[in-house]
C-alpha atoms as a PDB file:
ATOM      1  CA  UNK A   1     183.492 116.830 183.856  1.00  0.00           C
ATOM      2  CA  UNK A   2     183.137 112.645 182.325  1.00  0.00           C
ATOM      3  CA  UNK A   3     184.429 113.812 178.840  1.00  0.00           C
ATOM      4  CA  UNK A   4     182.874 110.154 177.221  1.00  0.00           C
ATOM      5  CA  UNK A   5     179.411 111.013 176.170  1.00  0.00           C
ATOM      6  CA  UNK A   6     180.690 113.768 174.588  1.00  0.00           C
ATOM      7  CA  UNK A   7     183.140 111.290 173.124  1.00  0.00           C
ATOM      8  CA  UNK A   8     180.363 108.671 172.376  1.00  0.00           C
ATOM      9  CA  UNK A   9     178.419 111.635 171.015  1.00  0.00           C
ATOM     10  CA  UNK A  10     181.427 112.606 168.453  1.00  0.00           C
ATOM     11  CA  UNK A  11     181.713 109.115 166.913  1.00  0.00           C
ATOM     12  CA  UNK A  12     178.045 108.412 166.521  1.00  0.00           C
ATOM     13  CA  UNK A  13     178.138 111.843 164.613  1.00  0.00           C
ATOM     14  CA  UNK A  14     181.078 110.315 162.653  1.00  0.00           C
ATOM     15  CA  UNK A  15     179.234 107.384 162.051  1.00  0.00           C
ATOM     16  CA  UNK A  16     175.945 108.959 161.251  1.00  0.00           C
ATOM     17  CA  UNK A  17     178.147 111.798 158.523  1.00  0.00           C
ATOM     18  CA  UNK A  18     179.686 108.128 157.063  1.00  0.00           C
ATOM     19  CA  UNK A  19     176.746 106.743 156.553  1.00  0.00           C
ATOM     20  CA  UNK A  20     175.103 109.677 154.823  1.00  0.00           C
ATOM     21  CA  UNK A  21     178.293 110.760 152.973  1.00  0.00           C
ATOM     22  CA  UNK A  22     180.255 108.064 151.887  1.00  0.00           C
ATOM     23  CA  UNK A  23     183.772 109.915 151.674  1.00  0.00           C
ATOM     24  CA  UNK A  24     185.284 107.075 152.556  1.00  0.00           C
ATOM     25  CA  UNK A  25     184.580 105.053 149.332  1.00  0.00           C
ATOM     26  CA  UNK A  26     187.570 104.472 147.008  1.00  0.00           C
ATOM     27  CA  UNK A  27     187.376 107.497 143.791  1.00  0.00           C
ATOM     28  CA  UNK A  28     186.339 105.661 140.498  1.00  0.00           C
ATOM     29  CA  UNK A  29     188.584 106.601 137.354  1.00  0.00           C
ATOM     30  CA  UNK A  30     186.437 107.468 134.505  1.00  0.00           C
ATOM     31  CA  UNK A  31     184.232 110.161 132.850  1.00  0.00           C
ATOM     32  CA  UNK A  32     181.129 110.800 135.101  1.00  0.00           C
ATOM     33  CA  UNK A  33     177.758 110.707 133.137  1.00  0.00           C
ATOM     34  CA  UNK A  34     174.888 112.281 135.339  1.00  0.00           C
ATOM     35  CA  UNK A  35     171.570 111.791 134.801  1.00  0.00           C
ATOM     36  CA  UNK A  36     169.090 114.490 135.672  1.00  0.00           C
ATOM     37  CA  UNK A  37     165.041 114.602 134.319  1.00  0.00           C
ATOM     38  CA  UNK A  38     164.005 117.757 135.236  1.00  0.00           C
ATOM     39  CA  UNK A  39     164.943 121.224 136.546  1.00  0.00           C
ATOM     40  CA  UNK A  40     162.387 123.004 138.175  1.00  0.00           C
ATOM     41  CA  UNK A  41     160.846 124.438 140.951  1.00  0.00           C
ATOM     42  CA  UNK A  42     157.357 123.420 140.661  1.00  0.00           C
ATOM     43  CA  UNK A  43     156.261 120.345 142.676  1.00  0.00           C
ATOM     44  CA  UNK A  44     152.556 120.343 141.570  1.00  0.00           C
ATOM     45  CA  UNK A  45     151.986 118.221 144.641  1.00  0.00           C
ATOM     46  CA  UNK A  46     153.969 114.915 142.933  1.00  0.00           C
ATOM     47  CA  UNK A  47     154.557 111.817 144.748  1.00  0.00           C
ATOM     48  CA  UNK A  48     158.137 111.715 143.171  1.00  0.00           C
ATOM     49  CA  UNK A  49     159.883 114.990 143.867  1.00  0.00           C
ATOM     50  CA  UNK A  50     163.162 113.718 143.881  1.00  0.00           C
ATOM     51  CA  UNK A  51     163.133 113.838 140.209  1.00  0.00           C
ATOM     52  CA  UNK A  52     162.891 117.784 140.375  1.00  0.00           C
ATOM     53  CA  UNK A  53     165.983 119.728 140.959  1.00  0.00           C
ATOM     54  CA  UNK A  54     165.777 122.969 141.312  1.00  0.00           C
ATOM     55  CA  UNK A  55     166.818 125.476 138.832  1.00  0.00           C
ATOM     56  CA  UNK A  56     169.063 127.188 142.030  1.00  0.00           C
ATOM     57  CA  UNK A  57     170.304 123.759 143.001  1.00  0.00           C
ATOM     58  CA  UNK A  58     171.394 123.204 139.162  1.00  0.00           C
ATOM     59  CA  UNK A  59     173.144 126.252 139.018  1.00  0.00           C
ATOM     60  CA  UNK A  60     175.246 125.382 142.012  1.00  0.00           C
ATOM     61  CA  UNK A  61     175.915 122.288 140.384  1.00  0.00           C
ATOM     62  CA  UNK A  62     177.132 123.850 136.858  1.00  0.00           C
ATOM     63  CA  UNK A  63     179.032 126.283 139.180  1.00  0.00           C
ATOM     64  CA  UNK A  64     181.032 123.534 140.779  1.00  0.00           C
ATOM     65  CA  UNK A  65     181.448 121.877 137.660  1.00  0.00           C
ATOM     66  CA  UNK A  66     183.784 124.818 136.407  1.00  0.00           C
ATOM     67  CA  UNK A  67     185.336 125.682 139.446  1.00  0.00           C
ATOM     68  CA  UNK A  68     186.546 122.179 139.402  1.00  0.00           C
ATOM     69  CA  UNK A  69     187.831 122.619 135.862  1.00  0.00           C
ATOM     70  CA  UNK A  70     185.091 120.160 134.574  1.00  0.00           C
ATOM     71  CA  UNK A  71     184.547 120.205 130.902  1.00  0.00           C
ATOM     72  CA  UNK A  72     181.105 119.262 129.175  1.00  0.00           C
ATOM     73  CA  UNK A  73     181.020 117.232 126.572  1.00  0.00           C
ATOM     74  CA  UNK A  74     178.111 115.716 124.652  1.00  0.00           C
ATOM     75  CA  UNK A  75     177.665 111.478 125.310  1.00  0.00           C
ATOM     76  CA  UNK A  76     178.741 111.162 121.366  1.00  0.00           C
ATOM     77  CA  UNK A  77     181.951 113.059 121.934  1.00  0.00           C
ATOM     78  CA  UNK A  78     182.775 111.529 125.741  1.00  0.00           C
ATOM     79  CA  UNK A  79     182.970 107.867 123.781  1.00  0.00           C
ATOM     80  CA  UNK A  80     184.418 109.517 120.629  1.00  0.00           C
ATOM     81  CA  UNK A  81     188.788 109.376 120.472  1.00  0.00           C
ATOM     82  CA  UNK A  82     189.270 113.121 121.604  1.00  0.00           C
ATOM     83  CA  UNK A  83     187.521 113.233 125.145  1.00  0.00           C
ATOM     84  CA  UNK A  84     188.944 115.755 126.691  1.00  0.00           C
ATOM     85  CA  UNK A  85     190.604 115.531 130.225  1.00  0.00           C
ATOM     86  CA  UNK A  86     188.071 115.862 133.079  1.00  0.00           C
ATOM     87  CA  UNK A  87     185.082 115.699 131.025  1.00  0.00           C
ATOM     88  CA  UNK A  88     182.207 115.494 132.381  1.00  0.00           C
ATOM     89  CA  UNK A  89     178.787 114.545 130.440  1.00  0.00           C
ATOM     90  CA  UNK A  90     174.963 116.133 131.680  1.00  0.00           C
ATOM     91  CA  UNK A  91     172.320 113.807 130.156  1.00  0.00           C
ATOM     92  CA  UNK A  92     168.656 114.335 130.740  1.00  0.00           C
ATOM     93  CA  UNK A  93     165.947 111.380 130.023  1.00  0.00           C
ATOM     94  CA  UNK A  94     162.463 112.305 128.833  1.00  0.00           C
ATOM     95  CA  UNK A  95     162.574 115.623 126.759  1.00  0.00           C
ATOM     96  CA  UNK A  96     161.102 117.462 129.495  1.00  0.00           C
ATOM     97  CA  UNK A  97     160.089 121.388 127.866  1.00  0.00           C
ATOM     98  CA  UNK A  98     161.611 123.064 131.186  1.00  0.00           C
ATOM     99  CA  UNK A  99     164.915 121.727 129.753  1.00  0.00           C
ATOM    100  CA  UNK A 100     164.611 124.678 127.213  1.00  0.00           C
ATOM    101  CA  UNK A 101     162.521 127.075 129.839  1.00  0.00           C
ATOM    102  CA  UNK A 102     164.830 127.024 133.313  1.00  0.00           C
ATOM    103  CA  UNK A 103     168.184 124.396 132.112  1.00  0.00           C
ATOM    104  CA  UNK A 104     169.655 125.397 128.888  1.00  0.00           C
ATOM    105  CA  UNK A 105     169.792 129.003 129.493  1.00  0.00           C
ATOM    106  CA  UNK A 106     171.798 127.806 132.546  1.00  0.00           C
ATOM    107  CA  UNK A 107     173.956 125.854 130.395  1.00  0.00           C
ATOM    108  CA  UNK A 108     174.201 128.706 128.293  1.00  0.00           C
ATOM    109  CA  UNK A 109     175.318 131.344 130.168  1.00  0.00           C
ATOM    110  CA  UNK A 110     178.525 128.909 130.957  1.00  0.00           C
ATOM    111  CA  UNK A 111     179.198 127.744 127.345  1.00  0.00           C
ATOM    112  CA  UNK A 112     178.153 124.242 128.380  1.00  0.00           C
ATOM    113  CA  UNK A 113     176.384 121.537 126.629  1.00  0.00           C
ATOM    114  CA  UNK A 114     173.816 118.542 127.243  1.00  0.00           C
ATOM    115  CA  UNK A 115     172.492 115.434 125.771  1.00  0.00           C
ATOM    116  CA  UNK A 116     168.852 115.052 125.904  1.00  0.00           C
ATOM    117  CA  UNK A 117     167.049 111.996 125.590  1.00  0.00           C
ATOM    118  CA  UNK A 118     163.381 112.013 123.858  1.00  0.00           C
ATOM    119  CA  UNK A 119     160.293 109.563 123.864  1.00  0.00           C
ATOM    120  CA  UNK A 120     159.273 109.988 120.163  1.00  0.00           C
ATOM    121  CA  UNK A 121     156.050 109.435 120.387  1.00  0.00           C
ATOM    122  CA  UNK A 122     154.890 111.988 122.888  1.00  0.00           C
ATOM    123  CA  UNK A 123     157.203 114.734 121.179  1.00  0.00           C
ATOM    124  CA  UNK A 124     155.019 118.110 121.676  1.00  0.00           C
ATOM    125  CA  UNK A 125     152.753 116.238 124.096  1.00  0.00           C
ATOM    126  CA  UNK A 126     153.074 114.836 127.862  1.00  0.00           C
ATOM    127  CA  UNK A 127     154.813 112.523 130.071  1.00  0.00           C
ATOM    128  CA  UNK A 128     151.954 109.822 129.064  1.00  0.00           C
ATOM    129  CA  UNK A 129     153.470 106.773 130.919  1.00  0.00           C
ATOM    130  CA  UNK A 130     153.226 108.304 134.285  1.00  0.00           C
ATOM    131  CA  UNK A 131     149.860 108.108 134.318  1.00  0.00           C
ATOM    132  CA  UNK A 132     149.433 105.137 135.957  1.00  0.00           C
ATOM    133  CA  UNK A 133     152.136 106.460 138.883  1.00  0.00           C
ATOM    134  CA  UNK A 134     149.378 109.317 139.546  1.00  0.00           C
ATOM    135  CA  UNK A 135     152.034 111.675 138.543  1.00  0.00           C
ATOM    136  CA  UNK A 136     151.053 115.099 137.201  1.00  0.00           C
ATOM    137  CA  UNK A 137     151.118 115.714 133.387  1.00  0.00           C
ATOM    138  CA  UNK A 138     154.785 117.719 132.255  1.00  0.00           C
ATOM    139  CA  UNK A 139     155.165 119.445 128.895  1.00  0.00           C
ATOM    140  CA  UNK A 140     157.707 118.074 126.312  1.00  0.00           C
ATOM    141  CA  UNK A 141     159.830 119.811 124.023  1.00  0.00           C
ATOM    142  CA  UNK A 142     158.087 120.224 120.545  1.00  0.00           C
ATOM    143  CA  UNK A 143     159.697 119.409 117.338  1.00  0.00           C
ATOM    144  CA  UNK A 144     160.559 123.294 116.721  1.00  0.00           C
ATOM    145  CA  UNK A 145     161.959 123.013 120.027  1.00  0.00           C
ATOM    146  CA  UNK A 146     164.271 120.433 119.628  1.00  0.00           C
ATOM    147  CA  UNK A 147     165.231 121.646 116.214  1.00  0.00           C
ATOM    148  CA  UNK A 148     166.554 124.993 117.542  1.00  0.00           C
ATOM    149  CA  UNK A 149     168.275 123.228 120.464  1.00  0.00           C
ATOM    150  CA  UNK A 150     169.863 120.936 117.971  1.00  0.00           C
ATOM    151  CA  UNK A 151     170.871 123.970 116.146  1.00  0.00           C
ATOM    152  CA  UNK A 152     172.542 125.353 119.116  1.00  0.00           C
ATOM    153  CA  UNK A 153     174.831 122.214 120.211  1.00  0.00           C
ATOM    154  CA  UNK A 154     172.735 120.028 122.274  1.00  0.00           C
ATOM    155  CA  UNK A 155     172.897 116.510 121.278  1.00  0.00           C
ATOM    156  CA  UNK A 156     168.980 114.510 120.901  1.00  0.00           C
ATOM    157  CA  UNK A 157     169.331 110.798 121.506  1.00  0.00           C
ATOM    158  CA  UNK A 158     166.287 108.367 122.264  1.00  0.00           C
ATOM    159  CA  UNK A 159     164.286 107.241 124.853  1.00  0.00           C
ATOM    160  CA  UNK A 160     162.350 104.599 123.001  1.00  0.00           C
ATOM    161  CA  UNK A 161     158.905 105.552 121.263  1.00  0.00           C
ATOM    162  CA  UNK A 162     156.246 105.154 124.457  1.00  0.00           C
ATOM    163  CA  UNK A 163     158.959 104.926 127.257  1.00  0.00           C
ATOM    164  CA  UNK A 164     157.751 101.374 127.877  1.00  0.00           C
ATOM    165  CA  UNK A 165     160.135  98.752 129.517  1.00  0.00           C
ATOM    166  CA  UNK A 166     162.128  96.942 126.764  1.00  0.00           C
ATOM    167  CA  UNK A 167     162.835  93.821 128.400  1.00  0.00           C
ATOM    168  CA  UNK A 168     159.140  92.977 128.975  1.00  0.00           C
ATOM    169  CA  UNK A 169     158.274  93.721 124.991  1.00  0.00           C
ATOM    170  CA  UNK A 170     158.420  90.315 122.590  1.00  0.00           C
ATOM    171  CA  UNK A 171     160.674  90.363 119.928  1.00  0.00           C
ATOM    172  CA  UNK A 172     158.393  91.932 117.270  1.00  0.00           C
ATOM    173  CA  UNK A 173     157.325  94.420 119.462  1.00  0.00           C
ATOM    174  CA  UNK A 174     160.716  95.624 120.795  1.00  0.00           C
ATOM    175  CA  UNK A 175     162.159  95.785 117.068  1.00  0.00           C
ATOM    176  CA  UNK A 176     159.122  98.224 116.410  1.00  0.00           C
ATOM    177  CA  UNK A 177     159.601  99.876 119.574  1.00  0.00           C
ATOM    178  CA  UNK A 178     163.164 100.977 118.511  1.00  0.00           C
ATOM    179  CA  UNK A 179     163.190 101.066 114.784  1.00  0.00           C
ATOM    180  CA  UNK A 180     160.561 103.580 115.308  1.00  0.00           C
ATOM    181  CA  UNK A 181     162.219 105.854 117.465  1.00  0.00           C
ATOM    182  CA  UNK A 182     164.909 105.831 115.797  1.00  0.00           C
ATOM    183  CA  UNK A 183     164.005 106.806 112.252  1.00  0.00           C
ATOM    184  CA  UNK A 184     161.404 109.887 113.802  1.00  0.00           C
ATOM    185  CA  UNK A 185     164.729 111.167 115.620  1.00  0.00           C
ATOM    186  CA  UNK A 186     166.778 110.508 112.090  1.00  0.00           C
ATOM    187  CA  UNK A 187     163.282 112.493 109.969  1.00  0.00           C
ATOM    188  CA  UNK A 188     163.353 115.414 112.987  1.00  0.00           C
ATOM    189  CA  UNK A 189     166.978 116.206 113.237  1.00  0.00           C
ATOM    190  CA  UNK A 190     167.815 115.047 109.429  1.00  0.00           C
ATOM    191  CA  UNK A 191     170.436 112.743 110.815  1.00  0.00           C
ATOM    192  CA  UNK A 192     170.571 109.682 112.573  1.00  0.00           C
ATOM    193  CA  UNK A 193     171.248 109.656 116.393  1.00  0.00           C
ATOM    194  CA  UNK A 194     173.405 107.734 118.113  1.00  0.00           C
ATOM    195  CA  UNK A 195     172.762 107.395 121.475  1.00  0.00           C
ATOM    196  CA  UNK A 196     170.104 105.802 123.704  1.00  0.00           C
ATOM    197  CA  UNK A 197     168.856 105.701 126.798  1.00  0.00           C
ATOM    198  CA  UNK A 198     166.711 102.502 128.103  1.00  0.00           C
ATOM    199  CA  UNK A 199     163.680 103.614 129.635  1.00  0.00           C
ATOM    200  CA  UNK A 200     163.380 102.592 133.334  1.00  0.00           C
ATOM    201  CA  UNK A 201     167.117 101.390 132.768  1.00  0.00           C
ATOM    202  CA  UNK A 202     165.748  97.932 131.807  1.00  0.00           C
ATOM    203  CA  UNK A 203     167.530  96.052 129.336  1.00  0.00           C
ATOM    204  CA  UNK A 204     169.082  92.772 129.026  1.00  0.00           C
ATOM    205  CA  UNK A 205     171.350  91.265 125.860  1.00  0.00           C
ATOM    206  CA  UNK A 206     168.628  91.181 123.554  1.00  0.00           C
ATOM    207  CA  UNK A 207     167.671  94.688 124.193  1.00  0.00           C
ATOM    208  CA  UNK A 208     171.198  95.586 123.222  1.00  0.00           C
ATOM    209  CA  UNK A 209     171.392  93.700 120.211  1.00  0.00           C
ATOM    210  CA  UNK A 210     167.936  94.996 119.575  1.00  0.00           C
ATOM    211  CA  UNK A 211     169.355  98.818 120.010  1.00  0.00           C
ATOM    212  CA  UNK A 212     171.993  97.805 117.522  1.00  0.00           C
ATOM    213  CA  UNK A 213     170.024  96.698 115.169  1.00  0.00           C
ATOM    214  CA  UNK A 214     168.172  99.713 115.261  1.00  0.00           C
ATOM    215  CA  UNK A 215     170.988 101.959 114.471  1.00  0.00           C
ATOM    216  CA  UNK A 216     171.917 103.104 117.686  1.00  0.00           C
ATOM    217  CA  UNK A 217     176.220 102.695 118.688  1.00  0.00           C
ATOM    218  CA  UNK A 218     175.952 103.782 122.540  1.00  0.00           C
ATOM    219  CA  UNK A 219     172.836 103.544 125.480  1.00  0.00           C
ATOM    220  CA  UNK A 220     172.362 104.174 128.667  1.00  0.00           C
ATOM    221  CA  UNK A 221     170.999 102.468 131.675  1.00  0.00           C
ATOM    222  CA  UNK A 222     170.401 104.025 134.928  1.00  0.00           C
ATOM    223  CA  UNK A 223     173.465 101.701 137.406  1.00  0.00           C
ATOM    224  CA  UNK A 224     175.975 104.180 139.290  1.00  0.00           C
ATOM    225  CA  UNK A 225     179.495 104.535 137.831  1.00  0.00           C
ATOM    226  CA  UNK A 226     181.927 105.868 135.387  1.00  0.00           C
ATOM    227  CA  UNK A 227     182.396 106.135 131.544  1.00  0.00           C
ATOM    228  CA  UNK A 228     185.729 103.923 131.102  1.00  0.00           C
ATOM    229  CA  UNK A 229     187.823 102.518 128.094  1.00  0.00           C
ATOM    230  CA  UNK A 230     187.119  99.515 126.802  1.00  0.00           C
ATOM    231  CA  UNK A 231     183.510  99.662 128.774  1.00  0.00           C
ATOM    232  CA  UNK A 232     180.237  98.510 126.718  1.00  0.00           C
ATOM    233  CA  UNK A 233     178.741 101.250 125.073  1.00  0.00           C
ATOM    234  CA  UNK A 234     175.215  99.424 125.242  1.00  0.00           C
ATOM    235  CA  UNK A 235     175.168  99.293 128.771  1.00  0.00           C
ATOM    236  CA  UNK A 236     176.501 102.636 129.991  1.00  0.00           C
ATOM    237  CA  UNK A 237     176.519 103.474 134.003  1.00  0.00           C
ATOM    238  CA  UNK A 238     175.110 106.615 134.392  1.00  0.00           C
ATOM    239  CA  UNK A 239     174.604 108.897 138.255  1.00  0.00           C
ATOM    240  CA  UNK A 240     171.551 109.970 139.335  1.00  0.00           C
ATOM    241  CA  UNK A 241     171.223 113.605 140.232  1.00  0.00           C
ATOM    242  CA  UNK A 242     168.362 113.988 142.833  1.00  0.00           C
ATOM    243  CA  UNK A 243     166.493 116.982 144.464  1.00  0.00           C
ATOM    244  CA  UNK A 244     167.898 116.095 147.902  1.00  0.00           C
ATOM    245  CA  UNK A 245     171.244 116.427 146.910  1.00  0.00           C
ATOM    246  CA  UNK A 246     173.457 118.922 147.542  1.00  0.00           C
ATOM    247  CA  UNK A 247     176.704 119.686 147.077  1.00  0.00           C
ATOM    248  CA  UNK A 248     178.655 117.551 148.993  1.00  0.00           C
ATOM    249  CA  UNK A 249     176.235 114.480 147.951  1.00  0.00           C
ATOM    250  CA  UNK A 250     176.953 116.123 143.979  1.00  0.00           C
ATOM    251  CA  UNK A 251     180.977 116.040 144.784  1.00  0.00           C
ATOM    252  CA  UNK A 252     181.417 112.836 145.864  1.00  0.00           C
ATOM    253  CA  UNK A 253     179.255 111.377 142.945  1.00  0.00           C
ATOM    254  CA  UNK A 254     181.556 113.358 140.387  1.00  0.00           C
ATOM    255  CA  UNK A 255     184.374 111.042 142.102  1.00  0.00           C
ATOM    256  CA  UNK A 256     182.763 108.175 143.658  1.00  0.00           C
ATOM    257  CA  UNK A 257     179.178 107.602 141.472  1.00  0.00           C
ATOM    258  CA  UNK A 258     177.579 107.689 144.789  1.00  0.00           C
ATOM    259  CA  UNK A 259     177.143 109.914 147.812  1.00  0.00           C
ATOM    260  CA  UNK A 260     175.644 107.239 149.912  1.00  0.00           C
ATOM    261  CA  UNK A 261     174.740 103.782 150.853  1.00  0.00           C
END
């Protein structure tokens, strides 16, 4: 039997796994920040599922987390002086409700933590600004809602007031845009938050000097890679967490940033 097309058939395969898993990239020192926006099941016929992990999918994920000795830490504490080895941070952008409904009893029931990041102005109401995307309306968390999870440990950051893009916003209006959000989150958790994450990832310098001015120390953007010293804490690298992925795609990002090309 002509043993090469099953050899040709083996290194395609090993080409095709190398391009879908990139195991091959170099590990990336550094606290990994992930990014998820929602955890549920329930598709409601959207255009962007990928955007939905699953509440079994999660689990997995929180499960490999602690088998791997993974500790979670709020984004405050992960730039703070006492970040403990092999940290790990869960952030989630929007406020969705099913964060209280189907993640944090998750988180819970592993004595982990999050830090969730909320679009002021539609607190209690909807995911407004997908309107236009034909995406279907999602609850928020209400302010009693993010009072008791602020009560039990998870950290509330912003997400600007009407999740518009910052860079496109004149100066007057992106000053209003985050002065706003800011003092709401300082009146509804009766302290000042810290953190930020740019909606759509879109900033430039003057949204970060904008940020500052507004009171926050630390934000996020939506780029692949690690938490490092000495990196800028206005322009934070966050990893993506998508339906699709599972948990070979997860481990690699925990050491890589990225799964594939």
């Amino acid at each position: 039997m002509n043993p090469w097309p099953w050899v040709a058939a083996a290194g395609l395969a090993a080409v095709a796994a190398s391009l879908r898993y990139n195991w091959w990239r170099r590990k990336v020192p550094g606290v990994p920040v992930l990014l998820y926006h929602q955890v549920t099941g329930d598709l409601k016929d959207t255009p962007l599922p990928k955007l939905k992990v699953s509440p079994q999918a999660f689990a997995r994920q929180l499960d490999l987390l602690q088998r791997r000795g993974y500790r979670t830490v709020t984004l405050s504490q992960a730039l703070g002086p006492h970040c403990p080895k092999d940290a790990v941070v869960l952030t989630f952008d929007d406020g969705y409700r099913d964060f209280l409904t189907n993640a944090w009893p998750l988180l819970q029931e592993r004595g982990m933590t999050a830090t969730v990041f909320l679009v002021t102005g539609q607190i209690g109401g909807y995911n407004a600004w997908d309107e236009y995307k034909g995406l279907p309306r999602e609850e928020l968390l209400g302010p009693a809602d993010v009072r008791e999870l602020a009560a039990q440990g998870v950290e509330f950051g912003g997400h600007g007031h009407s999740h518009c893009e910052l860079s496109g916003l004149d100066d007057a209006e992106l000053a209003a845009e985050l002065h706003t959000c800011f003092e709401e989150l300082s009146t509804l958790l009766d302290r000042p938050p810290r953190v930020l994450a740019y909606p759509f990832g879109s900033y430039d310098a003057r949204v970060q000097e904008a940020a500052r001015k507004a009171g926050f120390s630390a934000a996020c953007a939506t780029g692949p890679g690690m938490l490092q010293p000495g990196c800028d804490p206005l322009a934070l690298d966050r990893i993506m967490i998508k339906r699709r992925d599972n948990l070979i795609d997860f481990s690699l990002k925990l050491t890589r940033a990225r799964s594939s090309i």
